[in-house]
N, C-alpha and C. Protein backbone atom coordinates (compact mmCIF):
# COMPACT_ATOMS: atom_id res chain seq x y z
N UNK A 1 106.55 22.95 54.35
CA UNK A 1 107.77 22.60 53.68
C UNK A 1 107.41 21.60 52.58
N UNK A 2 107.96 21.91 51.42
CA UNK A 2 107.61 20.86 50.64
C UNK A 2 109.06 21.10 49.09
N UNK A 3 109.01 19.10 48.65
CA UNK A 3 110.12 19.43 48.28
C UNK A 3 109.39 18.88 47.02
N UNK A 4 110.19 19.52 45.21
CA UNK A 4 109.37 18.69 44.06
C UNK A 4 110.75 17.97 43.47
N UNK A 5 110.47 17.04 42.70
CA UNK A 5 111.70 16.92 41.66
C UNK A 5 110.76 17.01 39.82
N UNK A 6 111.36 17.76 39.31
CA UNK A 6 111.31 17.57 38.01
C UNK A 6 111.88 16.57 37.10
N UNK A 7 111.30 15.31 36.94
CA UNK A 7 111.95 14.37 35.71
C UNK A 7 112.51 15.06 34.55
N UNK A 8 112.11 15.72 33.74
CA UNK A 8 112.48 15.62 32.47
C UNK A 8 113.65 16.87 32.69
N UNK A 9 113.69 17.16 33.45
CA UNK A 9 115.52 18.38 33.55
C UNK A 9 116.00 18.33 34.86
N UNK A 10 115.48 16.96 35.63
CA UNK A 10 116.68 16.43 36.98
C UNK A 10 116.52 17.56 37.66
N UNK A 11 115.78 18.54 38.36
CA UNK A 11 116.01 19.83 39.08
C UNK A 11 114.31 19.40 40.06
N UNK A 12 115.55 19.97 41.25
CA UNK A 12 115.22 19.30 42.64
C UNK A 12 114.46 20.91 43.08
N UNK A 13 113.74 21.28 43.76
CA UNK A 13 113.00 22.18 44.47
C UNK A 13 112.96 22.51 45.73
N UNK A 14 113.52 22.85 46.93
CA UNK A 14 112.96 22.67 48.35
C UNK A 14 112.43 23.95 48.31
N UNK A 15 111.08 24.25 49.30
CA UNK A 15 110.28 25.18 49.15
C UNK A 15 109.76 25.09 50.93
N UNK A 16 109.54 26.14 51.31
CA UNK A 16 109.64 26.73 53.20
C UNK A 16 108.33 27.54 53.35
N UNK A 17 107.43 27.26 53.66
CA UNK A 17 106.70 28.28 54.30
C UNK A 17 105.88 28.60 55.08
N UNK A 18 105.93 29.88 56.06
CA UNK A 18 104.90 30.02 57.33
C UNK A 18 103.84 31.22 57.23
N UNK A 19 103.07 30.78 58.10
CA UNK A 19 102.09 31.84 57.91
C UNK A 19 102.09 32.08 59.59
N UNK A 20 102.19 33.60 59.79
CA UNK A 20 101.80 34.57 60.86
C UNK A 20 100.48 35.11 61.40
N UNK A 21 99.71 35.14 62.22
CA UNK A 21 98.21 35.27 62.23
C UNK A 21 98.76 36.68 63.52
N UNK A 22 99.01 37.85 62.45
CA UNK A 22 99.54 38.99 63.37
C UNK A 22 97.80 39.97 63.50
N UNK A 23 97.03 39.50 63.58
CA UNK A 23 95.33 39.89 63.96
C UNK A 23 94.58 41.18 62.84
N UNK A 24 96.10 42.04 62.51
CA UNK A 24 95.02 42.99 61.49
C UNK A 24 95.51 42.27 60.11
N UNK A 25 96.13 41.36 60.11
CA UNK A 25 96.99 40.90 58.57
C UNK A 25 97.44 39.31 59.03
N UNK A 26 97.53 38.72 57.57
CA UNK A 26 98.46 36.93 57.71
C UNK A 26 99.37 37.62 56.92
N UNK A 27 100.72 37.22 57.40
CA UNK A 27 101.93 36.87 56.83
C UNK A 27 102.78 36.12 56.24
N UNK A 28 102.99 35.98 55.31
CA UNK A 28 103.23 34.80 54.36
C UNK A 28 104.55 34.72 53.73
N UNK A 29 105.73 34.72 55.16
CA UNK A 29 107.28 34.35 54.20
C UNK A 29 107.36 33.24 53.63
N UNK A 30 108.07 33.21 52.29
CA UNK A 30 107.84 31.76 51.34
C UNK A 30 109.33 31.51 50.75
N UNK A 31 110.28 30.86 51.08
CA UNK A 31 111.54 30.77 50.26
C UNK A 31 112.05 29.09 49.62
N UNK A 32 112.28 29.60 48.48
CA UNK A 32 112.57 28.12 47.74
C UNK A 32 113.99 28.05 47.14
N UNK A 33 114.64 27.37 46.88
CA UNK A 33 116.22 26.76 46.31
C UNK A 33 116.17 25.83 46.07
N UNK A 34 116.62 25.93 44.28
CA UNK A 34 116.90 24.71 43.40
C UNK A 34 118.07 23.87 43.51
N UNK A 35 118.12 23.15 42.75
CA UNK A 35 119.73 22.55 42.30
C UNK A 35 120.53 23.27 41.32
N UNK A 36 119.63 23.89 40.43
CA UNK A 36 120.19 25.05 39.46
C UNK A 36 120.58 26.71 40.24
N UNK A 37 120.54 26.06 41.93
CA UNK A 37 120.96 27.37 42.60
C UNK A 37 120.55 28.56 42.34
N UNK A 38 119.07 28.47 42.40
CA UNK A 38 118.20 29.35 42.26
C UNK A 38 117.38 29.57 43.33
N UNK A 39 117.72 30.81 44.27
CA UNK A 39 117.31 31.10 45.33
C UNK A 39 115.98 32.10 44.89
N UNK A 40 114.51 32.20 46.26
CA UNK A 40 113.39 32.79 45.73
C UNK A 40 113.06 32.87 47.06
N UNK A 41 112.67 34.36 47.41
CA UNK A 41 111.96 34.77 48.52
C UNK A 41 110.77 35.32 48.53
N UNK A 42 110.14 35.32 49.11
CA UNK A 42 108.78 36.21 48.70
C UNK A 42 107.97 36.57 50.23
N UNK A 43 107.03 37.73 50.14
CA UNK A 43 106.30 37.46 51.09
C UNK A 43 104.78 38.32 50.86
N UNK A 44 103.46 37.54 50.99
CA UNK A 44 102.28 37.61 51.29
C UNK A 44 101.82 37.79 51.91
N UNK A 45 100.85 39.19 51.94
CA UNK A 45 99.85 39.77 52.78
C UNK A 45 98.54 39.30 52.73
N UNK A 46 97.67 38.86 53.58
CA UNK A 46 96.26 39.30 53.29
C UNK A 46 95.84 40.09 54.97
N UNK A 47 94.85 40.90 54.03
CA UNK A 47 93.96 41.80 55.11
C UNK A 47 92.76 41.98 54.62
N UNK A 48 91.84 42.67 55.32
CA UNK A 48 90.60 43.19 54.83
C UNK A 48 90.51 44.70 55.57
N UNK A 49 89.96 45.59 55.02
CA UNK A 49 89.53 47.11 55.54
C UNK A 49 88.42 47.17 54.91
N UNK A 50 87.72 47.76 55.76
CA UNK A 50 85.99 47.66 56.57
C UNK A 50 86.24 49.14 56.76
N UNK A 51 85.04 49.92 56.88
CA UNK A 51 84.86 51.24 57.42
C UNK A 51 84.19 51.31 58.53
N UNK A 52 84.55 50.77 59.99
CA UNK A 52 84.13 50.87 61.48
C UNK A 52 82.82 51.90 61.92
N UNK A 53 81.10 51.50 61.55
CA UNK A 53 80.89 53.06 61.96
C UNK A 53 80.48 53.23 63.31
N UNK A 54 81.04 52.39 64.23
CA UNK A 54 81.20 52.89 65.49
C UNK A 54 82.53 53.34 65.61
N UNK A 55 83.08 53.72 65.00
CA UNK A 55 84.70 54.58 65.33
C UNK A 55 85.02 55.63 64.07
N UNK A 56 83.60 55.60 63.37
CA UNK A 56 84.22 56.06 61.90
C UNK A 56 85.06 56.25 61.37
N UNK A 57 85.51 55.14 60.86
CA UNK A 57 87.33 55.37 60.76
C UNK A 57 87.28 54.01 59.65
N UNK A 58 88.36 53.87 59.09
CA UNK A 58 88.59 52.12 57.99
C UNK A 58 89.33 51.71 58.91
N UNK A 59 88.88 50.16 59.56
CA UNK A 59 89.65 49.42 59.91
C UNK A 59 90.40 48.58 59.29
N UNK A 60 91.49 47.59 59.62
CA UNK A 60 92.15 46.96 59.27
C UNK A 60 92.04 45.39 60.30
N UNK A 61 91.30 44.67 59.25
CA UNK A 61 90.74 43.13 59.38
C UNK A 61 92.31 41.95 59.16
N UNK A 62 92.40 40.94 60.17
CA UNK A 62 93.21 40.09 59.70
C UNK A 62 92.97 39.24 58.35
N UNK A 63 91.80 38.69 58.05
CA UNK A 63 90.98 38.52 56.79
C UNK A 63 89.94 39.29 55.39
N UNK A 64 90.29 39.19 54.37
CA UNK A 64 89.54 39.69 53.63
C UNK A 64 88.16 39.91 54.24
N UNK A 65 87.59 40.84 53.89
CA UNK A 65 86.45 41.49 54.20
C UNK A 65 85.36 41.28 53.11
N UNK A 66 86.14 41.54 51.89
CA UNK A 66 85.36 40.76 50.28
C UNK A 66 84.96 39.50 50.66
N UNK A 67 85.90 38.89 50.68
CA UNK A 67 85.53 37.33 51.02
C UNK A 67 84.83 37.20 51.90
N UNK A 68 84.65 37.10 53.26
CA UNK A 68 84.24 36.76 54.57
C UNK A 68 82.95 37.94 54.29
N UNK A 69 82.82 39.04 54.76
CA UNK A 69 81.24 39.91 54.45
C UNK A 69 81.73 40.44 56.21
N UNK A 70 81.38 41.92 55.98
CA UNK A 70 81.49 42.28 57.28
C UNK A 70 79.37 42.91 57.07
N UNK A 71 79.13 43.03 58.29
CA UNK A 71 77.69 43.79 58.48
C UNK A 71 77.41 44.81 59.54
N UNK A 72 76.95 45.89 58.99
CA UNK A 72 76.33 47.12 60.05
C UNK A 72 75.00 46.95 60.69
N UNK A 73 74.72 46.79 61.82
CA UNK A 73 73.24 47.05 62.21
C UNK A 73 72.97 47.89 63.12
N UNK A 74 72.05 49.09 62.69
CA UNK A 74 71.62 50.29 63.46
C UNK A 74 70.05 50.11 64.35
N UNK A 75 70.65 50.21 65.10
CA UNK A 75 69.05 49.91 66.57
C UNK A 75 68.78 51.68 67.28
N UNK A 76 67.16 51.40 66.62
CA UNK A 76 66.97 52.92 67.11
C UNK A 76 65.13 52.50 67.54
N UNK A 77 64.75 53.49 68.48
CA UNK A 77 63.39 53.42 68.54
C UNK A 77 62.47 53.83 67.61
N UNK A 78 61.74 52.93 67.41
CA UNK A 78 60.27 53.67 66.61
C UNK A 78 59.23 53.94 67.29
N UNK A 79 59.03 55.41 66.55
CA UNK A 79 58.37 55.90 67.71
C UNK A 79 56.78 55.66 66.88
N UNK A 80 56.56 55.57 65.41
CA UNK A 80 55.72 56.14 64.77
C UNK A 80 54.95 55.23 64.29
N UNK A 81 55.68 53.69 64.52
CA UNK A 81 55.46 52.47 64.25
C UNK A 81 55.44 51.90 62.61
N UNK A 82 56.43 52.75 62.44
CA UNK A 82 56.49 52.44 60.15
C UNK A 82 57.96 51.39 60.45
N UNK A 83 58.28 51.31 61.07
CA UNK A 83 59.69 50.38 60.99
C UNK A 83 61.12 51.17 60.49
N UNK A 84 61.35 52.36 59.79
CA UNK A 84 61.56 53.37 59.53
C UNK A 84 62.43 54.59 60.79
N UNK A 85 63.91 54.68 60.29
CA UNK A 85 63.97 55.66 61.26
C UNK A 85 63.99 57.35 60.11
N UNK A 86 63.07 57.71 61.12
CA UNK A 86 62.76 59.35 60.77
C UNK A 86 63.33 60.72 62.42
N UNK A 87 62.77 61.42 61.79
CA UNK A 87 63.90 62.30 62.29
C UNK A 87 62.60 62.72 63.76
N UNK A 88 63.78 62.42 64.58
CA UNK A 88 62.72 62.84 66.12
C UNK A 88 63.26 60.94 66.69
N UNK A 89 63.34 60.32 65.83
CA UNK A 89 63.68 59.22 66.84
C UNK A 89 64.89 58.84 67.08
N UNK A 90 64.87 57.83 68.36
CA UNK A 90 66.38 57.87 68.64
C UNK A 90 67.17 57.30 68.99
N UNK A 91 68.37 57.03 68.26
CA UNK A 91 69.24 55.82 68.04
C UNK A 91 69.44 55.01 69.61
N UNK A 92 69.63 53.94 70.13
CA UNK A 92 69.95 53.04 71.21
C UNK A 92 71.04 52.46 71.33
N UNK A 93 71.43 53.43 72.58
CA UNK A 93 73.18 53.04 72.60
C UNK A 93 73.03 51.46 73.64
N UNK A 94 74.37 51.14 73.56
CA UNK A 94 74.31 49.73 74.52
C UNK A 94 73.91 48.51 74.35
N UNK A 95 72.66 48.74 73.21
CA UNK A 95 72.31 47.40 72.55
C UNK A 95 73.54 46.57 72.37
N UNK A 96 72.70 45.16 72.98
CA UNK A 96 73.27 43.64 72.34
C UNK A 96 72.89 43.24 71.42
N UNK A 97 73.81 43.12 70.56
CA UNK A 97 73.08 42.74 69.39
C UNK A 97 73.48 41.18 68.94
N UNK A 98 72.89 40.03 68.60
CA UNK A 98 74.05 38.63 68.61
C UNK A 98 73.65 38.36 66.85
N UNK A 99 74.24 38.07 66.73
CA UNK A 99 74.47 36.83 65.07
C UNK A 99 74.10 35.45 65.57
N UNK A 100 73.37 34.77 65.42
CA UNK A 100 73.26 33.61 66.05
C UNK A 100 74.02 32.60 65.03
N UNK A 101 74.38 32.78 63.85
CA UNK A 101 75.13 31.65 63.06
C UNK A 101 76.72 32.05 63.30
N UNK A 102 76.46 33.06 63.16
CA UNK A 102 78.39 33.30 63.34
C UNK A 102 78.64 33.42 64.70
N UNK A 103 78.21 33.34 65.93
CA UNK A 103 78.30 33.25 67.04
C UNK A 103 79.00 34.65 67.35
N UNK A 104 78.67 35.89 66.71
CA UNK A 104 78.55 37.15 67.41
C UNK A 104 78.35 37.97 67.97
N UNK A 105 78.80 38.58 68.91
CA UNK A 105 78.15 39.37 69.89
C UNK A 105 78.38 40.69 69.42
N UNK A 106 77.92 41.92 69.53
CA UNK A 106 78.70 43.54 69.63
C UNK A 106 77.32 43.99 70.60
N UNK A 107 78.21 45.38 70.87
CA UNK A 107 77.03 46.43 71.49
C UNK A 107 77.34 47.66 70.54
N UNK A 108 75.83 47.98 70.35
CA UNK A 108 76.02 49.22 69.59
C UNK A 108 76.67 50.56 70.38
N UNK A 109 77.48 51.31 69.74
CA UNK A 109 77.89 52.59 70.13
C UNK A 109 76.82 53.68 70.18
N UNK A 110 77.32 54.91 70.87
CA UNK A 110 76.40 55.74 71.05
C UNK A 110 75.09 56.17 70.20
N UNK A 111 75.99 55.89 69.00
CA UNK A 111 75.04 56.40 67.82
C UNK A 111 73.94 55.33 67.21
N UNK A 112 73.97 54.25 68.09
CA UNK A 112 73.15 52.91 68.25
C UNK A 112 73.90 52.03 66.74
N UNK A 113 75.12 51.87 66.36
CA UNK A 113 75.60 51.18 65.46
C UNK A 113 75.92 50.53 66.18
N UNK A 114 76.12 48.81 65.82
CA UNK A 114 76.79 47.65 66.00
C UNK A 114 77.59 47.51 64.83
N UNK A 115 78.86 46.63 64.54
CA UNK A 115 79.47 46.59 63.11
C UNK A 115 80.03 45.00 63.56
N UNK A 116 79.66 44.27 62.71
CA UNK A 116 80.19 42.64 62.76
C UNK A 116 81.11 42.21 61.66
N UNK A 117 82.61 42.52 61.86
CA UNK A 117 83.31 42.14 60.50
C UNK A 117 84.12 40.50 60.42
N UNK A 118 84.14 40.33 59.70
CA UNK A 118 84.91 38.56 59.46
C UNK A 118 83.61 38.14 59.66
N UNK A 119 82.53 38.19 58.83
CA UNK A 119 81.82 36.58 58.65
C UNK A 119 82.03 35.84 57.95
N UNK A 120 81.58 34.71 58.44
CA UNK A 120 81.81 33.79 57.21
C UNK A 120 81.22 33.54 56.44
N UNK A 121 81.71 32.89 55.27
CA UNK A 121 81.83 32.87 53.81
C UNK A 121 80.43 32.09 53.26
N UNK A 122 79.48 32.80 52.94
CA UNK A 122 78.03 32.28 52.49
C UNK A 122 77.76 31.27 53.13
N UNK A 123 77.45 31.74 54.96
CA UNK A 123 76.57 31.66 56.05
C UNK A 123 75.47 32.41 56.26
N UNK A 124 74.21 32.16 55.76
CA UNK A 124 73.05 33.02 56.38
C UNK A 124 73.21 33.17 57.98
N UNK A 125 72.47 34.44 58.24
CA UNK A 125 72.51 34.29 59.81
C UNK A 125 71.67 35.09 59.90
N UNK A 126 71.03 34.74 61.48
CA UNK A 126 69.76 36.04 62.43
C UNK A 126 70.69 36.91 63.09
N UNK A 127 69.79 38.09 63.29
CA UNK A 127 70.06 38.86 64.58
C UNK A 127 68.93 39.24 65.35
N UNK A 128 69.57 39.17 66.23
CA UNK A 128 68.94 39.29 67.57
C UNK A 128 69.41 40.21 68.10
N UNK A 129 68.40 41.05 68.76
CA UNK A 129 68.40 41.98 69.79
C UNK A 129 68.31 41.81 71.21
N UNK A 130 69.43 41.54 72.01
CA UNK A 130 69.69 41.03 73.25
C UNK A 130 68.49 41.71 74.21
C-alpha cells in the first residue's frame, strides 16, 4: 500500500497491491484512486515455460525461466570410454542427480533426463551424480 501527494497540482494518490505465489504464475492485482477521482486497476502476470524433457511437454514455471536459467542433464553409460553418448549405449534411469549451489535434487526419467528449472540468477553450480 502506498500513498503519493503531488505538490505542484495538490493530487493525492492511494495505490493497493498484492502479489499471489499461485506456483505455475505470481499474480499481481494493483488498484489506485486519486482525488481527481481517477480510479486504475490492473493486473500482472509473471511465469516462465521451460520444455520438461522428462515429460516432453512445455511446462509452466511460477518464475521466469529467462531470468532464473532452467538446466537439462542426461546420464547415460559409456561404454567406449570417449565421454560421448553414441548409439549402443544406454541412457540411466533413476539417477540422482544434485546441484550443489542451488540445493537441487531430481532423478532422471526413463530416458536418463534430469531437468532443473528456477535457478538462480548468475549462480555457478556442480553436479553431482548421487
Amino acid at each position: 500500500m502506498a500513498a503519493t501527494r503531488a505538490v505542484e497540482s495538490r493530487q493525492t494518490e492511494v495505490t493497493g497491491q498484492l502479489d499471489w505465489d499461485a506456483k505455475v504464475a505470481r499474480i499481481s492485482p494493483t488498484v489506485s484512486y486519486n482525488t481527481e477521482k481517477e480510479f486504475v486497476a490492473g493486473l500482472t502476470t509473471r511465469f516462465g515455460l521451460a520444455k520438461d524433457p522428462l515429460r516432453d511437454k512445455i511446462t509452466m514455471y511460477g518464475s521466469p525461466s529467462t531470468v532464473t536459467g532452467a538446466m537439462s542433464i542426461f546420464v547415460f553409460l559409456v561404454t567406449n570410454g570417449d565421454g560421448e553418448f553414441n548409439e549402443g549405449e544406454e541412457p540411466i534411469p533413476e539417477a540422482v542427480v544434485q546441484s550443489l549451489q542451488t540445493g537441487g535434487k531430481q532423478t532422471t526419467g526413463e530416458d536418463g533426463f534430469a531437468f532443473f528449472p528456477n535457478l538462480r540468477e548468475m549462480l555457478r553450480t556442480d553436479v553431482y551424480l548421487d
